[in-house]
Protein backbone atom coordinates (compact mmCIF):
# COMPACT_ATOMS: atom_id res chain seq x y z
CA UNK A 1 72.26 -40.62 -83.02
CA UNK A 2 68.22 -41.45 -82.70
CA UNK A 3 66.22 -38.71 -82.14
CA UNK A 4 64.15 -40.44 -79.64
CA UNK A 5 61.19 -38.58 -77.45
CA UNK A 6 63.10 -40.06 -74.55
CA UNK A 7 65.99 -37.80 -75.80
CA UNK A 8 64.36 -34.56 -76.66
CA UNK A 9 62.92 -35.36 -72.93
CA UNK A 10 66.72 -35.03 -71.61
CA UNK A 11 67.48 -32.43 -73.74
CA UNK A 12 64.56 -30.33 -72.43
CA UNK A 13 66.23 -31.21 -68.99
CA UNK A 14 69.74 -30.56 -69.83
CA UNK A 15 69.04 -27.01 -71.50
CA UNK A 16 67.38 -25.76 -68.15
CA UNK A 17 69.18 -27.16 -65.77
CA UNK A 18 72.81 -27.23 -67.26
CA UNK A 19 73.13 -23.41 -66.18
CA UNK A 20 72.25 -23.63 -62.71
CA UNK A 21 72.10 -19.75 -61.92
CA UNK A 22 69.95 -19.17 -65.45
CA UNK A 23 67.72 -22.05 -64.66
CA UNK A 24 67.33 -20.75 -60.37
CA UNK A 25 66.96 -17.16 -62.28
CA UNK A 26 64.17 -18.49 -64.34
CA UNK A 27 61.95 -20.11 -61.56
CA UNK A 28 62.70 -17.34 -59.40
CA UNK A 29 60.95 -15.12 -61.92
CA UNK A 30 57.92 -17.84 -62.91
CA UNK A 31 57.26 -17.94 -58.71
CA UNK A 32 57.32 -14.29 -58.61
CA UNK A 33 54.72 -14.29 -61.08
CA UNK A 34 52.80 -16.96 -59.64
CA UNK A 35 52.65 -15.45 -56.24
CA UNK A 36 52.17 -11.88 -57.55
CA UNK A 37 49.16 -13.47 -59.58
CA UNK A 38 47.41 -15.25 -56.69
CA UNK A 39 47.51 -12.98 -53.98
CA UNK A 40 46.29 -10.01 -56.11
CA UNK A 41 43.59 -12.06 -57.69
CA UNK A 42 42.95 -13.64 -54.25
CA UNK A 43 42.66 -10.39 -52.74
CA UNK A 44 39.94 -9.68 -55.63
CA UNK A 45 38.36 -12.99 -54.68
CA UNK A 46 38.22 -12.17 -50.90
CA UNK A 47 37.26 -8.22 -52.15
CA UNK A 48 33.85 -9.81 -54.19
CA UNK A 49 33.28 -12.84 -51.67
CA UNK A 50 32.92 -10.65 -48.61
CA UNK A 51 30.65 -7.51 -50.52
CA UNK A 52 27.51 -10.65 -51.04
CA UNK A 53 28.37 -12.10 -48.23
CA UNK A 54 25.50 -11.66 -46.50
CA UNK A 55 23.41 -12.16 -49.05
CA UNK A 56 24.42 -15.53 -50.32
CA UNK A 57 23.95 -16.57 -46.40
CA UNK A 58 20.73 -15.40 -46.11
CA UNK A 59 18.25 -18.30 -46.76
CA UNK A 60 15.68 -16.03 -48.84
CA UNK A 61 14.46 -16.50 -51.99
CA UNK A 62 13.94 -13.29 -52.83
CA UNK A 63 15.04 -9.65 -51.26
CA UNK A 64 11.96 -7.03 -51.57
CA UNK A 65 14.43 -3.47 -51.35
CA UNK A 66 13.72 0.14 -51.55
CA UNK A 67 13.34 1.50 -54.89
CA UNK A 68 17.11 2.21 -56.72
CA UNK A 69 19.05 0.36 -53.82
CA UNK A 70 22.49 -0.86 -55.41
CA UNK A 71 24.34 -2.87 -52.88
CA UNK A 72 23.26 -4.05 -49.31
CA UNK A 73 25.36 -1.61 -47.86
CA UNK A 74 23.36 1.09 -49.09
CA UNK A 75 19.89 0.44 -47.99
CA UNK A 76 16.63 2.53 -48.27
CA UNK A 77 14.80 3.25 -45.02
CA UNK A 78 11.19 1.49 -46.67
CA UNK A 79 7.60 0.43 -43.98
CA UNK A 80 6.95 -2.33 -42.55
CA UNK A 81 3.38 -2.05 -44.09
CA UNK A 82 5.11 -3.55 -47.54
CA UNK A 83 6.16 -6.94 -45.84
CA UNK A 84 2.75 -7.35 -44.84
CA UNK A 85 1.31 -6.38 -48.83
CA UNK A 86 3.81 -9.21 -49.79
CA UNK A 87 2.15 -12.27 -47.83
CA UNK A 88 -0.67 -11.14 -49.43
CA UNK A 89 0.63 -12.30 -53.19
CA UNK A 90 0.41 -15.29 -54.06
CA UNK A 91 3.24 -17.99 -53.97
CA UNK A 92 4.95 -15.80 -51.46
CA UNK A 93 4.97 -18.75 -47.90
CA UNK A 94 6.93 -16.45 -45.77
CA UNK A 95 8.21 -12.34 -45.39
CA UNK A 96 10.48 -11.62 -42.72
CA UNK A 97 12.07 -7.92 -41.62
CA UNK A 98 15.45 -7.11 -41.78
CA UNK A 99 17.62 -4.62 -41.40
CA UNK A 100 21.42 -3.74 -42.37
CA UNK A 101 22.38 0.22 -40.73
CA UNK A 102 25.82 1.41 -39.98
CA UNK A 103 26.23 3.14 -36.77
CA UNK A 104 28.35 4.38 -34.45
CA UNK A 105 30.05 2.43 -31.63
CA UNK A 106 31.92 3.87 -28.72
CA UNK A 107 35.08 2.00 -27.90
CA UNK A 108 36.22 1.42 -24.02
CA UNK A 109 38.94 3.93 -24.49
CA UNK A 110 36.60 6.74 -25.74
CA UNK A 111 37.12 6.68 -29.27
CA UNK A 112 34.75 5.67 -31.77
CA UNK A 113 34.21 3.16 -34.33
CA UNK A 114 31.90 2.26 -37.16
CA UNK A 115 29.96 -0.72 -37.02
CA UNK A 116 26.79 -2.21 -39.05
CA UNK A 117 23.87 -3.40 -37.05
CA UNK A 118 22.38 -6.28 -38.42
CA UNK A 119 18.73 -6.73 -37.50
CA UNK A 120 16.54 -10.37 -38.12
CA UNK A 121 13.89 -12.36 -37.14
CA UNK A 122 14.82 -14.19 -34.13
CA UNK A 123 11.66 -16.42 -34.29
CA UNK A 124 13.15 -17.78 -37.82
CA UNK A 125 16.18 -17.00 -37.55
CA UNK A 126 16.57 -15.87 -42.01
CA UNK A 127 19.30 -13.30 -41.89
CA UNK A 128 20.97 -14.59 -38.65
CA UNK A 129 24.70 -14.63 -37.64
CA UNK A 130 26.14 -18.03 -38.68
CA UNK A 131 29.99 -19.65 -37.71
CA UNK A 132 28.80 -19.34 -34.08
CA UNK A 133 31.90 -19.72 -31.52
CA UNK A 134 31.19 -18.36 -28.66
CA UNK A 135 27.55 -18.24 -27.13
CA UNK A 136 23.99 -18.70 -28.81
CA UNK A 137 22.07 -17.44 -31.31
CA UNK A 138 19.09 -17.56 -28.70
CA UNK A 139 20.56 -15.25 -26.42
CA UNK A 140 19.81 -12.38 -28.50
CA UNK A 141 16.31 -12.53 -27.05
CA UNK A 142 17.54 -11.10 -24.16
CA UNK A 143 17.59 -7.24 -23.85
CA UNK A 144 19.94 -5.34 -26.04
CA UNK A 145 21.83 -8.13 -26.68
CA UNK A 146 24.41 -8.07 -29.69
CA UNK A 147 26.78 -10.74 -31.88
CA UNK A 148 29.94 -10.30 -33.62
CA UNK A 149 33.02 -11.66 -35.19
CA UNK A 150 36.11 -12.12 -33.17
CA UNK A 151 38.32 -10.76 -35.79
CA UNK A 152 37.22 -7.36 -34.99
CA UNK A 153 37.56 -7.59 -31.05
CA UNK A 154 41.08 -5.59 -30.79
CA UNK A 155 39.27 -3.00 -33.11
CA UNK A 156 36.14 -2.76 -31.18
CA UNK A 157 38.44 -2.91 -27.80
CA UNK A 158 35.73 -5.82 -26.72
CA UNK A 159 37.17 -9.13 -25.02
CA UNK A 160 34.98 -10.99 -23.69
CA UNK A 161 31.02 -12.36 -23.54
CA UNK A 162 28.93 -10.08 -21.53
CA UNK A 163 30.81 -7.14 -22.40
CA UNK A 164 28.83 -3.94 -22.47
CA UNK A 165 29.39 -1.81 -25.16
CA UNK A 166 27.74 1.47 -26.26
CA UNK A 167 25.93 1.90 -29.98
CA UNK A 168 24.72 5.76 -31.50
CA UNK A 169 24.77 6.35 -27.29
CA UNK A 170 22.74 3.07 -26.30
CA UNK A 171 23.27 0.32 -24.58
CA UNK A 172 24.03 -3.32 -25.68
CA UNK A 173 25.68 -6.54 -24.89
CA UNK A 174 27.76 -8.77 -26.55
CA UNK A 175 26.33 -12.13 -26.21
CA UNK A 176 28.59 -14.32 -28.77
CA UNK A 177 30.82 -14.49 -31.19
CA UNK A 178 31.70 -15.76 -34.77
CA UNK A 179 34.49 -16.57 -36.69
CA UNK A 180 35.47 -15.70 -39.97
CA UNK A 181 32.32 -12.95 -41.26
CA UNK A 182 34.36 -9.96 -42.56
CA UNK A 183 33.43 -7.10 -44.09
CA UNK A 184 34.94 -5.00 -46.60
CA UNK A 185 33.70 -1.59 -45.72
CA UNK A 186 35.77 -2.36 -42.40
CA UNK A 187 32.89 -1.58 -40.28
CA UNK A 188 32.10 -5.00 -38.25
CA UNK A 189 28.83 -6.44 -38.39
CA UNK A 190 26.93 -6.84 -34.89
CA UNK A 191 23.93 -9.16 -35.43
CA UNK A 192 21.06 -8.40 -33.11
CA UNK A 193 16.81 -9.59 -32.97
CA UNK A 194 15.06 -7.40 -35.35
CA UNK A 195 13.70 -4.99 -32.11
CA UNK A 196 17.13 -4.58 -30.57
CA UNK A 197 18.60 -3.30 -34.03
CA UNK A 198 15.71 -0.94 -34.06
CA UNK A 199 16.70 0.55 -30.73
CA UNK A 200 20.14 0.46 -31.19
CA UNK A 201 19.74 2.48 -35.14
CA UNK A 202 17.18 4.90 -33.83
CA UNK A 203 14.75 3.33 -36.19
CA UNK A 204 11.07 3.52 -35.31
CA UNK A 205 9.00 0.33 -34.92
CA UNK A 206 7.25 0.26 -38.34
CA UNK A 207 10.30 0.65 -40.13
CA UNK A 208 13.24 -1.41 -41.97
CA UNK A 209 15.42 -2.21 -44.72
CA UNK A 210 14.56 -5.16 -46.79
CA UNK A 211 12.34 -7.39 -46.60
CA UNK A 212 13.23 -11.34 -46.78
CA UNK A 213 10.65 -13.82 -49.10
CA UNK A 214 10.71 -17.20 -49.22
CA UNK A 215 8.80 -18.45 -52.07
CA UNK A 216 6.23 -21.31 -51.76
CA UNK A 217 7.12 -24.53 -52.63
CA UNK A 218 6.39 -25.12 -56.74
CA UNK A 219 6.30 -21.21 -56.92
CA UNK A 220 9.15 -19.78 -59.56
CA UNK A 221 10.70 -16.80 -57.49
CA UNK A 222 10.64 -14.60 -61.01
CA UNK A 223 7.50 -15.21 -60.92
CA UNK A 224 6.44 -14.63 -57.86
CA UNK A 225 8.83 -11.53 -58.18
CA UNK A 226 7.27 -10.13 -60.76
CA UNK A 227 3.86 -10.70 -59.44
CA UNK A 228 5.26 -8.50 -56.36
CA UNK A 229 6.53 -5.99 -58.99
CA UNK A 230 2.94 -5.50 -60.28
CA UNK A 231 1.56 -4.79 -56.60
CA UNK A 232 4.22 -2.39 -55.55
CA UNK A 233 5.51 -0.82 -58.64
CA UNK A 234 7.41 1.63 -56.11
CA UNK A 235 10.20 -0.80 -54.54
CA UNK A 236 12.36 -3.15 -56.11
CA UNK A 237 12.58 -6.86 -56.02
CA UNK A 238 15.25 -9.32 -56.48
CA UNK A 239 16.22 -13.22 -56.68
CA UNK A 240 18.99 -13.75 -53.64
CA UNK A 241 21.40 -14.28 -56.85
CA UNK A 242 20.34 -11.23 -58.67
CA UNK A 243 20.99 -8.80 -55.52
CA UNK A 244 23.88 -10.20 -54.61
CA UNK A 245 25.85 -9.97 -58.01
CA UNK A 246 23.99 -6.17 -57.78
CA UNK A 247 26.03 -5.50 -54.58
CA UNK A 248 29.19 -7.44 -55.45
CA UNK A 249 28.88 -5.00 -59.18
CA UNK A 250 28.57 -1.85 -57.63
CA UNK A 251 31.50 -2.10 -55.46
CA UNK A 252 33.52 -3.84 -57.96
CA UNK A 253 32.50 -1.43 -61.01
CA UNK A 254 31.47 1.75 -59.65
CA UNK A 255 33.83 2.93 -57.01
CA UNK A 256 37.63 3.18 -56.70
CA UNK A 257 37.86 0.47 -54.56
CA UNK A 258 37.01 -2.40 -56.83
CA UNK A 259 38.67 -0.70 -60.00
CA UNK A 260 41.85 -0.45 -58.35
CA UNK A 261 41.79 -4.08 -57.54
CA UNK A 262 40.88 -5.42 -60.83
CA UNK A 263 43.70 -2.99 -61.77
CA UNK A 264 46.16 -4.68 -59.58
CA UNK A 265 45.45 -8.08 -60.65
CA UNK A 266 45.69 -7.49 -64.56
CA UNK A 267 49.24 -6.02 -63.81
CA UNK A 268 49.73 -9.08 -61.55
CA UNK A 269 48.97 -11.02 -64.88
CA UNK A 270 50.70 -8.42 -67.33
CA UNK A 271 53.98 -8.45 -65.20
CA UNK A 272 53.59 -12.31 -64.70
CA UNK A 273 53.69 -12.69 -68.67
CA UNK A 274 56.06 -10.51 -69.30
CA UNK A 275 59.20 -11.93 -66.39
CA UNK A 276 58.16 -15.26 -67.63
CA UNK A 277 58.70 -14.94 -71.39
CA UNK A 278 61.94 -13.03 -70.12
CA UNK A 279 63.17 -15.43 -68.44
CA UNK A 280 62.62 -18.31 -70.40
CA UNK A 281 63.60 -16.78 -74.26
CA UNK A 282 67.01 -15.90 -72.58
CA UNK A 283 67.22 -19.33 -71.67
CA UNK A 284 66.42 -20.46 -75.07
CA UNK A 285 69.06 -17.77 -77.01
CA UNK A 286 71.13 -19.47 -74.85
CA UNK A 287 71.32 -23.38 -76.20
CA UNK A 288 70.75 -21.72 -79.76
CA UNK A 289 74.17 -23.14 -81.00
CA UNK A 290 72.88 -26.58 -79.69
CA UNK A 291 69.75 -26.11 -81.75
CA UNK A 292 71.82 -25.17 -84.85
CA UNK A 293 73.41 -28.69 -84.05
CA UNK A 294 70.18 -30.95 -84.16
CA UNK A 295 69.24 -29.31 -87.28
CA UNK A 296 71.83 -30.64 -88.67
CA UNK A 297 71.66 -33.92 -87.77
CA UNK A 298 68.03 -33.72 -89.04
CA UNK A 299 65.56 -32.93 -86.37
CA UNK A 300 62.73 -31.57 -88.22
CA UNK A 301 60.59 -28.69 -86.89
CA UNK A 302 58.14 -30.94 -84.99
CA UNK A 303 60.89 -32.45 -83.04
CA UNK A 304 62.19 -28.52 -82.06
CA UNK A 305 59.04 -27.66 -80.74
CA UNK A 306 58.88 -30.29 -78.24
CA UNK A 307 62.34 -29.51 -77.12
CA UNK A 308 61.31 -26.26 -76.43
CA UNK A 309 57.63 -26.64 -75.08
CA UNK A 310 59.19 -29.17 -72.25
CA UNK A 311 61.53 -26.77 -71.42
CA UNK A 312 58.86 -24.46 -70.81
CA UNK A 313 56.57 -27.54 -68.92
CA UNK A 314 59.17 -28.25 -67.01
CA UNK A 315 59.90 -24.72 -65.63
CA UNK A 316 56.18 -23.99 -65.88
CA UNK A 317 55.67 -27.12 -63.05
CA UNK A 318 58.56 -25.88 -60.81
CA UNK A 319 57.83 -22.29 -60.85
CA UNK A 320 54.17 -23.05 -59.78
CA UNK A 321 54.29 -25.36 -57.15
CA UNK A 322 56.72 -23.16 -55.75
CA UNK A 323 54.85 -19.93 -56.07
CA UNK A 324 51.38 -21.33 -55.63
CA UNK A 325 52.88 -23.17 -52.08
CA UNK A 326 54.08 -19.73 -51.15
CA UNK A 327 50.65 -17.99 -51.60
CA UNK A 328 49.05 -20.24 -50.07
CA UNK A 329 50.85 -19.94 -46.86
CA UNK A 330 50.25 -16.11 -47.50
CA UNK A 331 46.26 -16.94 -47.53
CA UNK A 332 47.01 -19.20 -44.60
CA UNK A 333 48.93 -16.32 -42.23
CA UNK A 334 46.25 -13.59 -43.39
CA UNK A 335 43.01 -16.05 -42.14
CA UNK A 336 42.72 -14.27 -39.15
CA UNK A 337 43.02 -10.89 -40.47
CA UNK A 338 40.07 -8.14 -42.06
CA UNK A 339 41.14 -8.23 -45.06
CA UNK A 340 39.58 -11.73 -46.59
CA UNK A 341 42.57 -13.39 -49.26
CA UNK A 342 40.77 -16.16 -50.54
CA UNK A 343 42.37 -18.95 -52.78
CA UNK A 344 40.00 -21.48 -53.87
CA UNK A 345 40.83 -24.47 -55.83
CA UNK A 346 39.03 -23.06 -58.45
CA UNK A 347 41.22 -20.14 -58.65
CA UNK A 348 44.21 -22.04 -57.89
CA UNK A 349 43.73 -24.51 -60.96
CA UNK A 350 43.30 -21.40 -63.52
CA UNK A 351 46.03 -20.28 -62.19
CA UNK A 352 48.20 -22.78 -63.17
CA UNK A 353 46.67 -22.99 -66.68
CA UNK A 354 47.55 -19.42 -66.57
CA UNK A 355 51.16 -20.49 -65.47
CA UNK A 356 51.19 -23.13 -68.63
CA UNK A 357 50.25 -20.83 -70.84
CA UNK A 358 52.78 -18.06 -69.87
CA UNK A 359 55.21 -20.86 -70.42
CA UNK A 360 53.99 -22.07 -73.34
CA UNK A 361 53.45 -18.62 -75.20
CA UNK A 362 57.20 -17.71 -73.95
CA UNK A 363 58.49 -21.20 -75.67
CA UNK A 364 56.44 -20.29 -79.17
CA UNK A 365 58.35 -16.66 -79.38
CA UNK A 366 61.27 -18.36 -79.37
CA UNK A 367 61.05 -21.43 -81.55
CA UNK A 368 60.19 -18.65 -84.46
CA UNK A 369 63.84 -17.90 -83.35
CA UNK A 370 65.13 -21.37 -83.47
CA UNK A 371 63.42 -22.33 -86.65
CA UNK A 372 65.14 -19.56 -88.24
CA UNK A 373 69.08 -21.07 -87.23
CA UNK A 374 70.63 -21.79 -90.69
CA UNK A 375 72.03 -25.98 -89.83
CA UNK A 376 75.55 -24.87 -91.99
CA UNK A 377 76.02 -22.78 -88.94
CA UNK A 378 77.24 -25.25 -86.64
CA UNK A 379 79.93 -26.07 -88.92
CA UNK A 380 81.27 -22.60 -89.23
């Protein structure tokens, strides 16, 4: 008989799907793994995508902070007197307020709810709310007037534009609404002109949070930074990509949220490994007396291995389309809910490289087992 690569191709076939409830067993346990994997590591994704959010929206070069600020979400109550110090360096073309507070919101029913209050520039608009719905961004010039994300109307108890709502005990209106900006801390964002965020924090008129630069054109923003650095060696400056890896790391790193996360996906991967190579050495023990067989007719080593490594391709491509189609319409149902599950192609590709190599490191554990068949075996 010729040991042709179109037979070892039917062989790899045959050994899989001869036992039908093995081979169903086996992809059941590759999509569980697959699944397990991309929702945990999505939910990471979503977890780190959502903390910089704001940040990597902003259109700033470069975030002037107070002095020891971590993440956005912790921000330093700093005076308005250092924006204006900071058009005064050079390379520095623009230096707009803004403001991230949480607060207190008052539902319709009488309980209460935490919110953050967004404050920026109208007249620029750096900072604003974007993936605008419902309403316009200009109607926040009008008194008191708020935006937020629809996501988070059944929480606030809000339903419609020109709803009044009630913020720390004040007054404001919701004007608009977006679509899609979450927030991890759970506390929903309502955008509002830098005055009305004032008035609804209880922050007096001279004061803010950060303080947005965009760098002149041909000006480096590290070095414009550091020239800022040298003029006010009191508060901290960063590069839009600096602060927001800053905020993403604190979260991720530093408190129990992120670590149990990170935690959750490594055991998505650990568990993921360990069903696979399961599933598919069992599978391989099993055709062992049909391996003792081609050694005998001479199929060198060479010829074993790509018996086995198709076996696990084969199961490798099942199990993941399966599992990866299943996640996806996991990401798909959870779109519209708080918590962001976010499965970029990106992620989705290492994922299957991830599934090949499960697959493939499952298939080498057992060939040592295969190349160890004595051929006189098969005739015993």
């Amino acid at each position: 008989m010729s040991l042709s690569p179109g037979l070892r191709d039917l062989l790899a076939w045959r050994n899989l799907a001869h036992d039908k409830v093995r081979f169903f067993v086996t992809l059941i346990g590759i999509v569980f793994s697959v699944t397990l994997m991309a929702v945990q590591t999505g939910l990471l994704t979503g977890f780190v995508t959502t903390i910089s959010k704001i940040v990597d929206k902003t259109d700033a070069d470069l975030w002037l902070v107070g002095r020891g600020v971590r993440s956005i979400d912790l921000p330093a109550n700093i005076p308005e007197r250092r924006r204006f110090q900071v058009l005064g360096v050079d390379g520095v073309a623009a230096a707009d307020p803004f403001m991230h507070v949480f607060a207190q919101m008052k539902r319709p029913d009488g309980g209460a709810e935490s919110v953050a209050v967004v404050g920026f520039d109208l007249a620029t608009g750096r900072g604003g709310p974007w993936a605008l719905v419902e309403g316009d961004v200009a109607d926040l010039a009008l008194p008191d007037a708020v935006v937020m994300d629809r996501l988070y109307k059944k929480k606030l108890g809000v339903e419609r534009i020109g709803q009044t709502i009630e913020v720390n005990g004040r007054r404001a209106r919701v004007v608009g609404f977006t679509d899609g900006i979450r927030t991890f801390t759970q506390s929903p964002h309502l955008f509002a002109d830098i005055k009305t965020a004032r008035y609804l924090s209880g922050y007096a008129e001279d004061r803010l949070n950060y303080v947005l630069i965009e760098t002149a054109r041909g000006a480096g923003p590290q070095t414009v930074a550091a020239r800022i650095r040298a003029l006010l060696p009191d508060i901290d400056v960063y590069t839009k990509a600096e602060f927001s890896t800053r905020s993403s790391m604190y979260w991720l790193v530093t408190t129990g949220a992120g670590f149990s996360l990170v935690i959750a996906s490594a055991l998505g991967l650990i568990v993921g490994m360990v069903v696979t190579a399961q599933t598919l050495y069992a599978t391989t023990m099993d055709r062992l007396p049909e391996y003792a067989t081609l050694r005998a007719m001479g199929a060198p080593g060479s010829y074993l291995y790509g018996v086995i490594l198709r076996q696990a391709a084969i199961a490798a491509v099942f199990g993941f389309g399966a599992g990866i189609s299943i996640a996806a319409f996991i990401v798909h149902g959870a779109r519209d809910g708080s918590a962001a599950i976010l499965l970029p192609w990106q992620l989705a590709a290492g994922l299957g490289l991830a599934t090949f190599a499960m697959c493939a490191a499952a298939a080498v554990i057992s060939i040592r087992r295969v190349m160890a068949i004595d051929p006189v075996s098969v005739f015993k």
